[in-house]
PDB file of N, CA and C in Angstrom:
ATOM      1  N   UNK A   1     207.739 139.964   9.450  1.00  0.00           N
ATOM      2  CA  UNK A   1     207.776 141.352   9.856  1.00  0.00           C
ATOM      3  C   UNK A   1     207.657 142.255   8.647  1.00  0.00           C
ATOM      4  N   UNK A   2     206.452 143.000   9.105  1.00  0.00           N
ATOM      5  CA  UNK A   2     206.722 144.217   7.955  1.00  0.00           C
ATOM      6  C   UNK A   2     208.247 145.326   7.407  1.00  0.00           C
ATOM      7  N   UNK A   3     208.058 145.877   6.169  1.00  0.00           N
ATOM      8  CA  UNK A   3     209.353 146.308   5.571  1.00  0.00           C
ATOM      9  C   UNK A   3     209.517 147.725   7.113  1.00  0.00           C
ATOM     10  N   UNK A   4     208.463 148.519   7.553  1.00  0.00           N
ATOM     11  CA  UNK A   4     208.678 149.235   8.627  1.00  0.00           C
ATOM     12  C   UNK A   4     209.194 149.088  10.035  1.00  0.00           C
ATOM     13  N   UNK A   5     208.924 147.888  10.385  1.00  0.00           N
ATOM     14  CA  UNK A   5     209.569 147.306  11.345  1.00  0.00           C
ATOM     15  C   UNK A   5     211.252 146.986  11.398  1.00  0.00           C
ATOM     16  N   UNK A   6     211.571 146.362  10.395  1.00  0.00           N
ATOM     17  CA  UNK A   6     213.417 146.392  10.139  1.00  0.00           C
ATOM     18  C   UNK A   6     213.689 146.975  10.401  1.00  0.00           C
ATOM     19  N   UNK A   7     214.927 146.755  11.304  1.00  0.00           N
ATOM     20  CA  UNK A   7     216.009 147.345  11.880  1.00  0.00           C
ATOM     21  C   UNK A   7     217.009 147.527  10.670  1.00  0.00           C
ATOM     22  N   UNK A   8     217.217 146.807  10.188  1.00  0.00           N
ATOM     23  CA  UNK A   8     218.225 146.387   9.414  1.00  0.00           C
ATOM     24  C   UNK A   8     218.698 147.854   8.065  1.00  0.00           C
ATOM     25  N   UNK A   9     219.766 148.379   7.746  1.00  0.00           N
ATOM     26  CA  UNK A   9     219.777 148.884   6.938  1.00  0.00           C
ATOM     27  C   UNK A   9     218.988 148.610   5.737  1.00  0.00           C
ATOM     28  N   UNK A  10     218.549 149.535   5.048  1.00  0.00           N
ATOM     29  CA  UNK A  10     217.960 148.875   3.245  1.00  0.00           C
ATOM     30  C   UNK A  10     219.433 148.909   2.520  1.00  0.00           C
ATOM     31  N   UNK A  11     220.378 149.176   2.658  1.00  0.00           N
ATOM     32  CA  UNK A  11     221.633 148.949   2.106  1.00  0.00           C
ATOM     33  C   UNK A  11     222.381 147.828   2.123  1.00  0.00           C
ATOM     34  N   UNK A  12     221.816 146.827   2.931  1.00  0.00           N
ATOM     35  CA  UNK A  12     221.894 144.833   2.950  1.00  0.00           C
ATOM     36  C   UNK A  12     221.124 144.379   2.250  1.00  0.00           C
ATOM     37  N   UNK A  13     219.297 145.040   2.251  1.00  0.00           N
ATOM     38  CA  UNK A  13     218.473 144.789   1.233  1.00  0.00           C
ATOM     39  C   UNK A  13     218.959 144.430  -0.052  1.00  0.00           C
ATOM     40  N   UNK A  14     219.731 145.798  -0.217  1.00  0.00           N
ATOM     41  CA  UNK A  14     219.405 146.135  -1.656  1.00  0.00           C
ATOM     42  C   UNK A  14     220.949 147.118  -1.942  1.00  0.00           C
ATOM     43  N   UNK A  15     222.222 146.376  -2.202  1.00  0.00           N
ATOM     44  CA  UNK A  15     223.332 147.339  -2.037  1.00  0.00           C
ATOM     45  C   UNK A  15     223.441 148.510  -2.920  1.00  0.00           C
ATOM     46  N   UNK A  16     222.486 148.693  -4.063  1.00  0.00           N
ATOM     47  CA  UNK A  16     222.657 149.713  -4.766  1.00  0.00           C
ATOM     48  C   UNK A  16     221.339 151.012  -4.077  1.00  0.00           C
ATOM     49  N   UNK A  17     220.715 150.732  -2.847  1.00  0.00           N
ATOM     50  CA  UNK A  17     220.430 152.109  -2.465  1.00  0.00           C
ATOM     51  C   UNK A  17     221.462 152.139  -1.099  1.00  0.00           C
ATOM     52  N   UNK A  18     221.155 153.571  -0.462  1.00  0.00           N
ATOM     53  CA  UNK A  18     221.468 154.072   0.683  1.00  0.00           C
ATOM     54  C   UNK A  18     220.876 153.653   1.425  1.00  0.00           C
ATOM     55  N   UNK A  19     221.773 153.184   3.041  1.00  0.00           N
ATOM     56  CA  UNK A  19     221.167 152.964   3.899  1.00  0.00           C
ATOM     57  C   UNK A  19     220.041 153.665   4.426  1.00  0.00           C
ATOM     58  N   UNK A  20     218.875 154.023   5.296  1.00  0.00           N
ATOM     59  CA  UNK A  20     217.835 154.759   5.457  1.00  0.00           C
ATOM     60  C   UNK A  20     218.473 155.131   6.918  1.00  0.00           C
ATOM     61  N   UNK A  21     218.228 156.423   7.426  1.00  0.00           N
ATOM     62  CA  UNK A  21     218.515 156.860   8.722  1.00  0.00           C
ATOM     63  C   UNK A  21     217.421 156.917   9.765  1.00  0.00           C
ATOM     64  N   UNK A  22     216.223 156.750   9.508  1.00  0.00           N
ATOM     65  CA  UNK A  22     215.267 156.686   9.831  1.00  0.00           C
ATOM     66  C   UNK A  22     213.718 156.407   8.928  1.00  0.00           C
ATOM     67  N   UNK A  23     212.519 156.305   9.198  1.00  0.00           N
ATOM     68  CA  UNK A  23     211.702 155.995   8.617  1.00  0.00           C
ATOM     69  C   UNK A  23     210.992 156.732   7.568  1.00  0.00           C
ATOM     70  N   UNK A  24     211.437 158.574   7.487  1.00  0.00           N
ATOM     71  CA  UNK A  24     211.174 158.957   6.470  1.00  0.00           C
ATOM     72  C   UNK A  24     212.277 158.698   5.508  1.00  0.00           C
ATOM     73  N   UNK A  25     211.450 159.061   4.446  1.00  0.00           N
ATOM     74  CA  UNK A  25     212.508 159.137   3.163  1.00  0.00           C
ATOM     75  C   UNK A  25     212.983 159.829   2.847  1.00  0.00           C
ATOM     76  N   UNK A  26     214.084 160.338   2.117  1.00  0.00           N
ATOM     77  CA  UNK A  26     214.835 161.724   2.081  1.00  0.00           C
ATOM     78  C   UNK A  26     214.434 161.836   0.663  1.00  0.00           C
ATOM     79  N   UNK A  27     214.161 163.031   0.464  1.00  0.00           N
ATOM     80  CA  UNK A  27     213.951 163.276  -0.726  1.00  0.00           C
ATOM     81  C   UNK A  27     215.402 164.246  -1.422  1.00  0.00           C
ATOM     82  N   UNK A  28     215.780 164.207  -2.351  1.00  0.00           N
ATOM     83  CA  UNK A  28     217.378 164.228  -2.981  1.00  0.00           C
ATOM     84  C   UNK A  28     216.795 165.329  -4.432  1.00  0.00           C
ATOM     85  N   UNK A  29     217.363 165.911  -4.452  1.00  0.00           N
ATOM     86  CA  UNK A  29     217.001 167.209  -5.615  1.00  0.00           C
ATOM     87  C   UNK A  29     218.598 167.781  -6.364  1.00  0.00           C
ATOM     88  N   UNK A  30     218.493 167.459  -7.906  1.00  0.00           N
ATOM     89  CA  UNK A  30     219.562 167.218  -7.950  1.00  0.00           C
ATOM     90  C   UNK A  30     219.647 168.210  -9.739  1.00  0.00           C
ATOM     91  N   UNK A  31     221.001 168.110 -10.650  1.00  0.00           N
ATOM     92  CA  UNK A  31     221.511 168.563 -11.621  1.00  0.00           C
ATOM     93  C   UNK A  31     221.248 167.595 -12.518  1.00  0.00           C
ATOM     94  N   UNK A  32     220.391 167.507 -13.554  1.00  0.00           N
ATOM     95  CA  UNK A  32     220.573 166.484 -14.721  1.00  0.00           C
ATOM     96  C   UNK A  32     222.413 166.864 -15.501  1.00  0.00           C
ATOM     97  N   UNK A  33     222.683 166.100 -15.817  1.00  0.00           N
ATOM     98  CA  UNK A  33     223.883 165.999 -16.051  1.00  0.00           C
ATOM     99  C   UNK A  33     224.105 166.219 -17.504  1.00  0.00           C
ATOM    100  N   UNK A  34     222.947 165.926 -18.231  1.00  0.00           N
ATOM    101  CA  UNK A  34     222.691 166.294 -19.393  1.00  0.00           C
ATOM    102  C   UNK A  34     221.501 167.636 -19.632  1.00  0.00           C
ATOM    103  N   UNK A  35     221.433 168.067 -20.564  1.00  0.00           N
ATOM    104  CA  UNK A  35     220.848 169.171 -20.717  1.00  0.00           C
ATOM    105  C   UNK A  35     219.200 168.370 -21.034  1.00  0.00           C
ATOM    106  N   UNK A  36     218.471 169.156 -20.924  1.00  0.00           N
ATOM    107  CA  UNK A  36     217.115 168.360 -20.924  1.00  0.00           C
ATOM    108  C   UNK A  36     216.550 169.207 -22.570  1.00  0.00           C
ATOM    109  N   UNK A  37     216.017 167.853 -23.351  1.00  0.00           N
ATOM    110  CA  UNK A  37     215.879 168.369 -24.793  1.00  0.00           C
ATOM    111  C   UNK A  37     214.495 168.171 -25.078  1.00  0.00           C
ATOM    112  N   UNK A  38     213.649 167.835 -24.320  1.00  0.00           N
ATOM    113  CA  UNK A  38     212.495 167.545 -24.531  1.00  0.00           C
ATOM    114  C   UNK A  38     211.733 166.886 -23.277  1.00  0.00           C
ATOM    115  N   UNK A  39     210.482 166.964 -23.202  1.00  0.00           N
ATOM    116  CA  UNK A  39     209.676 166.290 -21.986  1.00  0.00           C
ATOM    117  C   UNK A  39     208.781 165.487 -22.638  1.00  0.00           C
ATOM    118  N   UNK A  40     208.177 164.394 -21.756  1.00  0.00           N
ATOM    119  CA  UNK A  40     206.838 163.613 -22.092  1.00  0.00           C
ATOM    120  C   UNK A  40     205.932 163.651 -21.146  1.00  0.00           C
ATOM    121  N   UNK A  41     204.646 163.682 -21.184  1.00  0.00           N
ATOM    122  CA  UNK A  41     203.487 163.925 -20.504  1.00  0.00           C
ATOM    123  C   UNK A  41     202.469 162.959 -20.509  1.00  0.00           C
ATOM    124  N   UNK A  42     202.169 162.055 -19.495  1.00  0.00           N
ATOM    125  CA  UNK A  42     201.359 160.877 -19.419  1.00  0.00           C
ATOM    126  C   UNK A  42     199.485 161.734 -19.983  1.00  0.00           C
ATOM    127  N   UNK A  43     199.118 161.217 -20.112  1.00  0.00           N
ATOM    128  CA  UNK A  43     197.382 161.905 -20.182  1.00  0.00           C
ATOM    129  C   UNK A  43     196.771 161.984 -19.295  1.00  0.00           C
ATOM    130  N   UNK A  44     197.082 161.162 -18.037  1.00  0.00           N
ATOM    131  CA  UNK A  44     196.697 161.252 -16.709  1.00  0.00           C
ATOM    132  C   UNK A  44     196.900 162.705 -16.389  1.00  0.00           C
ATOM    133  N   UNK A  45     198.338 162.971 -16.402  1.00  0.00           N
ATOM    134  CA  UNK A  45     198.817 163.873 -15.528  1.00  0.00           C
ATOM    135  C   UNK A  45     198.025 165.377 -16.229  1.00  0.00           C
ATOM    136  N   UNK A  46     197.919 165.932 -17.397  1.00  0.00           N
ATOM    137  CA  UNK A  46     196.972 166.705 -18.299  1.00  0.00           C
ATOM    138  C   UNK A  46     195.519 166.645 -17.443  1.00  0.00           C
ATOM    139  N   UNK A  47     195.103 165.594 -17.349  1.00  0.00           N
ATOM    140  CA  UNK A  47     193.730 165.223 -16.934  1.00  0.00           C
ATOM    141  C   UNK A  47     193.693 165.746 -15.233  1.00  0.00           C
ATOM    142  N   UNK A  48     194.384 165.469 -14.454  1.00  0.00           N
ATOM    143  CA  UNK A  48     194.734 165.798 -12.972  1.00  0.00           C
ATOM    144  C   UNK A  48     194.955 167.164 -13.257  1.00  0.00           C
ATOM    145  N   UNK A  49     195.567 167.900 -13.739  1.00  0.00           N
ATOM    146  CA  UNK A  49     195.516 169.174 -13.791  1.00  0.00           C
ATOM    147  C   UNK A  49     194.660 170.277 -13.738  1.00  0.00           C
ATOM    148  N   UNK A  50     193.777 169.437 -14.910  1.00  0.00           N
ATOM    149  CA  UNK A  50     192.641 170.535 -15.603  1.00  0.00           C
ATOM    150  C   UNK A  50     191.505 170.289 -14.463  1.00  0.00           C
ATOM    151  N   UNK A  51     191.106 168.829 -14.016  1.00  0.00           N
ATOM    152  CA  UNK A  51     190.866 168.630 -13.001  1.00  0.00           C
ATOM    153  C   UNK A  51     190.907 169.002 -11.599  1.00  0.00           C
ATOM    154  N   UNK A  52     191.847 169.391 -11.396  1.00  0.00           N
ATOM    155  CA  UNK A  52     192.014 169.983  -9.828  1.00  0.00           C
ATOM    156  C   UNK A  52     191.616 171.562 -10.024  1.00  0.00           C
ATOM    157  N   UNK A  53     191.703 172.082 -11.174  1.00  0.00           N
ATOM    158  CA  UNK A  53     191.557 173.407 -11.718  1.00  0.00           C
ATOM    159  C   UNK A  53     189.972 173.788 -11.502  1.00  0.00           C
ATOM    160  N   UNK A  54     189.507 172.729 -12.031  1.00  0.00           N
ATOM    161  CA  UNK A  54     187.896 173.275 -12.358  1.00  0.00           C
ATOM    162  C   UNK A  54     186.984 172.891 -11.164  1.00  0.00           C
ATOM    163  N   UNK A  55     187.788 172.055 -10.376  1.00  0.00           N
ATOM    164  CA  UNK A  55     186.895 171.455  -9.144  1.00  0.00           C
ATOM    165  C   UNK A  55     187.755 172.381  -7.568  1.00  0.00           C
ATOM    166  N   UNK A  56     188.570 173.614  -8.099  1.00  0.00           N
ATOM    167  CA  UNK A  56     188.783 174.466  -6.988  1.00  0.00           C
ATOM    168  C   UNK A  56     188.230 175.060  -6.237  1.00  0.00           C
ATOM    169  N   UNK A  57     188.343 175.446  -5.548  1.00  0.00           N
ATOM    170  CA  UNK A  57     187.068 176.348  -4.420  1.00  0.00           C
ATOM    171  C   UNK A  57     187.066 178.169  -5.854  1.00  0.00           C
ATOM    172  N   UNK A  58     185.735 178.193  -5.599  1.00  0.00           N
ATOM    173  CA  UNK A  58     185.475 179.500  -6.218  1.00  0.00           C
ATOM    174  C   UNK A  58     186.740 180.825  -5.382  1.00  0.00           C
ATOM    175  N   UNK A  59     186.778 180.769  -4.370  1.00  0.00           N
ATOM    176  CA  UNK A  59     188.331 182.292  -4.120  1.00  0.00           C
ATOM    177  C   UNK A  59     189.081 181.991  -4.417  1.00  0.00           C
ATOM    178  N   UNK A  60     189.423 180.769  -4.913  1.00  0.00           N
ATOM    179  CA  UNK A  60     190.856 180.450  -5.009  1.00  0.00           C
ATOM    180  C   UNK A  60     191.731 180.657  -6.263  1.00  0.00           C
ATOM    181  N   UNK A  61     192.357 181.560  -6.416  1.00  0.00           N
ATOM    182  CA  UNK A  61     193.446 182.334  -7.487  1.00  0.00           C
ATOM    183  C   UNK A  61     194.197 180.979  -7.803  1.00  0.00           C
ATOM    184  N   UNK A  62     194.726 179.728  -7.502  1.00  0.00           N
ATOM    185  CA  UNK A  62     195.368 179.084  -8.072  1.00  0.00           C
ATOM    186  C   UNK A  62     195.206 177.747  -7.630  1.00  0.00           C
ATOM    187  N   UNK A  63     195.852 176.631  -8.460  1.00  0.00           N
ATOM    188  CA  UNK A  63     196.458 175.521  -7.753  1.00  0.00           C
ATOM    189  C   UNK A  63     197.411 174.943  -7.480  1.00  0.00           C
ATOM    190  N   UNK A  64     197.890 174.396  -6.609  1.00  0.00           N
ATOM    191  CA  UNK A  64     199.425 174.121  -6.468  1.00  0.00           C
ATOM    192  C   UNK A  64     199.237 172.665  -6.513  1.00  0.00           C
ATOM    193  N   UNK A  65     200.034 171.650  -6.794  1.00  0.00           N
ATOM    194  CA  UNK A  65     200.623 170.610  -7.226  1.00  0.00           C
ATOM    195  C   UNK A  65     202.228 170.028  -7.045  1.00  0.00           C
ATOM    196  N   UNK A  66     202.101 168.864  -7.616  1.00  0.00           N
ATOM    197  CA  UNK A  66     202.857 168.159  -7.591  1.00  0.00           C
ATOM    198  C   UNK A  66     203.205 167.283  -8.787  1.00  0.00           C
ATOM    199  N   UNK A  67     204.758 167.776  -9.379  1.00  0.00           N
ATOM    200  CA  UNK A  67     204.620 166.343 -10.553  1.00  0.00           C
ATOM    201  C   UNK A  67     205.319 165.378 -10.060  1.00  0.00           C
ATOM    202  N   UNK A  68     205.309 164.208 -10.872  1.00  0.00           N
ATOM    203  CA  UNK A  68     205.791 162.663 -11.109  1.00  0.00           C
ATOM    204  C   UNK A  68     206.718 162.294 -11.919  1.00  0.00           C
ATOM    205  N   UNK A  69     208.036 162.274 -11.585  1.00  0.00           N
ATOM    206  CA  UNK A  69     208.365 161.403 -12.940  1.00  0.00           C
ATOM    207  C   UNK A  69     209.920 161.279 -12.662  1.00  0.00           C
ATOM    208  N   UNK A  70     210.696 161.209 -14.027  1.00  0.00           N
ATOM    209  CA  UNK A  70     212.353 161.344 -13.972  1.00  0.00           C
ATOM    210  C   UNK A  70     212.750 161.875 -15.054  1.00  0.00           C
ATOM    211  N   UNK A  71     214.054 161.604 -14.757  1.00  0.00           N
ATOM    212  CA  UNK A  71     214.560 162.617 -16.248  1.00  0.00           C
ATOM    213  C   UNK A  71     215.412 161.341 -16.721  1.00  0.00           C
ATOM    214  N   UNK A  72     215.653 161.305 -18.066  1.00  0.00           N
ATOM    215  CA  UNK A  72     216.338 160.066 -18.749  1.00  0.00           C
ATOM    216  C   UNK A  72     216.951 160.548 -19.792  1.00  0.00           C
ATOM    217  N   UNK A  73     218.458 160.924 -20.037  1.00  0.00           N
ATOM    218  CA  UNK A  73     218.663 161.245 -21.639  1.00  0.00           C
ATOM    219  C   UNK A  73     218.164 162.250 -22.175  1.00  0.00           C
ATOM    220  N   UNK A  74     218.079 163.139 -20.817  1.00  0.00           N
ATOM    221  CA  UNK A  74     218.155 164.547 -21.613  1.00  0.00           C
ATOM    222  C   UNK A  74     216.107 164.267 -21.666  1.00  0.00           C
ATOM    223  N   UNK A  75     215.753 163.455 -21.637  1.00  0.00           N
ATOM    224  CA  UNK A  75     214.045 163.588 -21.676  1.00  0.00           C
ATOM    225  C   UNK A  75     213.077 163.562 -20.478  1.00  0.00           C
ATOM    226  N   UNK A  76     212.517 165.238 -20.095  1.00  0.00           N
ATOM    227  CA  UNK A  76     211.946 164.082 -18.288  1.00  0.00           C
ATOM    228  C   UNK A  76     210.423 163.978 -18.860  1.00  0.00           C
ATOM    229  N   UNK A  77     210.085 162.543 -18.212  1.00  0.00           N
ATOM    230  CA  UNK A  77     208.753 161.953 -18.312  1.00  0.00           C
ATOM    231  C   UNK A  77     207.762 162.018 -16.667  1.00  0.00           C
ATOM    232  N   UNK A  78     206.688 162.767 -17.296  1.00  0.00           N
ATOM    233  CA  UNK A  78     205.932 163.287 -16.464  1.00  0.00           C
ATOM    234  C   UNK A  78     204.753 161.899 -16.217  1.00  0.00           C
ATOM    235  N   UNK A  79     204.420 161.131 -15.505  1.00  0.00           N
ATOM    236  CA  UNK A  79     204.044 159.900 -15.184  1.00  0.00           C
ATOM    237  C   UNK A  79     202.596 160.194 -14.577  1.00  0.00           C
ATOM    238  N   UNK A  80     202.452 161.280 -13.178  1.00  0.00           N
ATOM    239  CA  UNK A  80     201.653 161.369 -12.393  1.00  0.00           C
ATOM    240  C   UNK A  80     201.960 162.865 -12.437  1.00  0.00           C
ATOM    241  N   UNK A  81     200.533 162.812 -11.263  1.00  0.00           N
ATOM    242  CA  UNK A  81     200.517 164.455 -10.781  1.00  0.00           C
ATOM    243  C   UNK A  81     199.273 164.339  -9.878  1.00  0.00           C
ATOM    244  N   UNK A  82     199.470 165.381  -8.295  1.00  0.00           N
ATOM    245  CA  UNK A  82     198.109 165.371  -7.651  1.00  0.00           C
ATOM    246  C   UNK A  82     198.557 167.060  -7.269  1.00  0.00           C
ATOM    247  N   UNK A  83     197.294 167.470  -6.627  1.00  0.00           N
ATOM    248  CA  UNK A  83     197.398 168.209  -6.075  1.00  0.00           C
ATOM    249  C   UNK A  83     197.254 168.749  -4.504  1.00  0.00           C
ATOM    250  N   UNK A  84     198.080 169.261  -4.049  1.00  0.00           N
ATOM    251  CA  UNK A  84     198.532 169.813  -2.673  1.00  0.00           C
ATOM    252  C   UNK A  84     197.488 170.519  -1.970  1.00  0.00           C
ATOM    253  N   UNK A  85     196.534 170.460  -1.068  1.00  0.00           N
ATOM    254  CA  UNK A  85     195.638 170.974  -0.477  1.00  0.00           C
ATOM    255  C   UNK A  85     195.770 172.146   0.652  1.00  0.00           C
ATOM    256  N   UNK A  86     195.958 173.310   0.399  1.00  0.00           N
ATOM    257  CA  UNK A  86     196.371 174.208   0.752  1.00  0.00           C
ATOM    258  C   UNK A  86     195.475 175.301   1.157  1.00  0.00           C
ATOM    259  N   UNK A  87     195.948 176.576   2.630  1.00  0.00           N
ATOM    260  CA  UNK A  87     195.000 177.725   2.635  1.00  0.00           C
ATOM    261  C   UNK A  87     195.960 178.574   2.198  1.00  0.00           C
ATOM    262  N   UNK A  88     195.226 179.394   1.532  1.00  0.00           N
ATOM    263  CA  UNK A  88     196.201 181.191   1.179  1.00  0.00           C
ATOM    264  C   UNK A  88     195.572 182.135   1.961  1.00  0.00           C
ATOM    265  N   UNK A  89     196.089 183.096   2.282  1.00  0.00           N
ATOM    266  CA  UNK A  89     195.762 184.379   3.268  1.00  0.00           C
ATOM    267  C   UNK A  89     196.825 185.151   3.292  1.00  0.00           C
ATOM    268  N   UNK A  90     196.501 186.958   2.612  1.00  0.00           N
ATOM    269  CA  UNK A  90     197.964 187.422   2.070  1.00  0.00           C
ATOM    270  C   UNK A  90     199.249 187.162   1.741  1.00  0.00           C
ATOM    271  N   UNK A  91     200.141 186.828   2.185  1.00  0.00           N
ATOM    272  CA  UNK A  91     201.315 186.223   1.419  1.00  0.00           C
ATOM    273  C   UNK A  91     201.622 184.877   2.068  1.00  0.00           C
ATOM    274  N   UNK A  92     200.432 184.422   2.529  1.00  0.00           N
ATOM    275  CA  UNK A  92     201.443 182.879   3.024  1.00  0.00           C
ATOM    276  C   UNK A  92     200.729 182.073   2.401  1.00  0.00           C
ATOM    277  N   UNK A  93     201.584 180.554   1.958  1.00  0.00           N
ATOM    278  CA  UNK A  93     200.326 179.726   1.592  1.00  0.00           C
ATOM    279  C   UNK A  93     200.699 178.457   2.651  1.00  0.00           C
ATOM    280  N   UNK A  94     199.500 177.958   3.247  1.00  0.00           N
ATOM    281  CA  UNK A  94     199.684 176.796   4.334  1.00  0.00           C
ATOM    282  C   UNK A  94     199.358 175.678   3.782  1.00  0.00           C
ATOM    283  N   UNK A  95     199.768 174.104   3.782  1.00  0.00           N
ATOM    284  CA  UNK A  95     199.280 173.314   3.412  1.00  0.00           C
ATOM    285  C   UNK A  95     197.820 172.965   4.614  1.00  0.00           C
ATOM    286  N   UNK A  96     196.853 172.089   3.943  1.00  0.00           N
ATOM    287  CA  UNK A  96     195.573 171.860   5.220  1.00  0.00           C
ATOM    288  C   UNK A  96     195.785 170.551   5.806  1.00  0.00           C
TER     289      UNK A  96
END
């Protein structure tokens, strides 16, 4: 059986995560505990940037995104990055 199919908590899996309440994932947004003293930046993620930038639709005032990564010791490391496909029309922005 696939990992989607289990019934079973992922907290028998694997006792150091949380059980899952359902099939999405919760996403958790949180306080580094340490002060953050510096960042690192994969070349990918630079490259995805400038990238999504220059291959935008001509009206489009911006791009919105997404980064990748964690924070470790006060250092967060930027791993990945894509970007969010979105319409704007006066003050709202919709994802597509």
């Amino acid at each position: 059986m696939g990992r989607a199919a289990s019934r079973e908590p992922v907290s028998r899996k694997n006792p150091n995560r949380p059980p899952r309440t359902d099939l999405m994932a919760v996403l958790q947004f949180f306080t580094p505990s340490s002060p953050i003293v510096s960042a690192r930046l994969h070349p990918v993620v630079l490259f995805n940037i400038c990238d999504c930038y220059v291959r935008r639709p001509d009206q489009a005032d911006r791009v919105i995104g997404t980064l990748l990564g964690f924070v470790s010791d006060g250092v967060v490391e930027i791993k990945n990055s894509y970007a969010v496909p979105h319409n704007e029309s006066a003050d709202q922005v919709r994802p597509q």
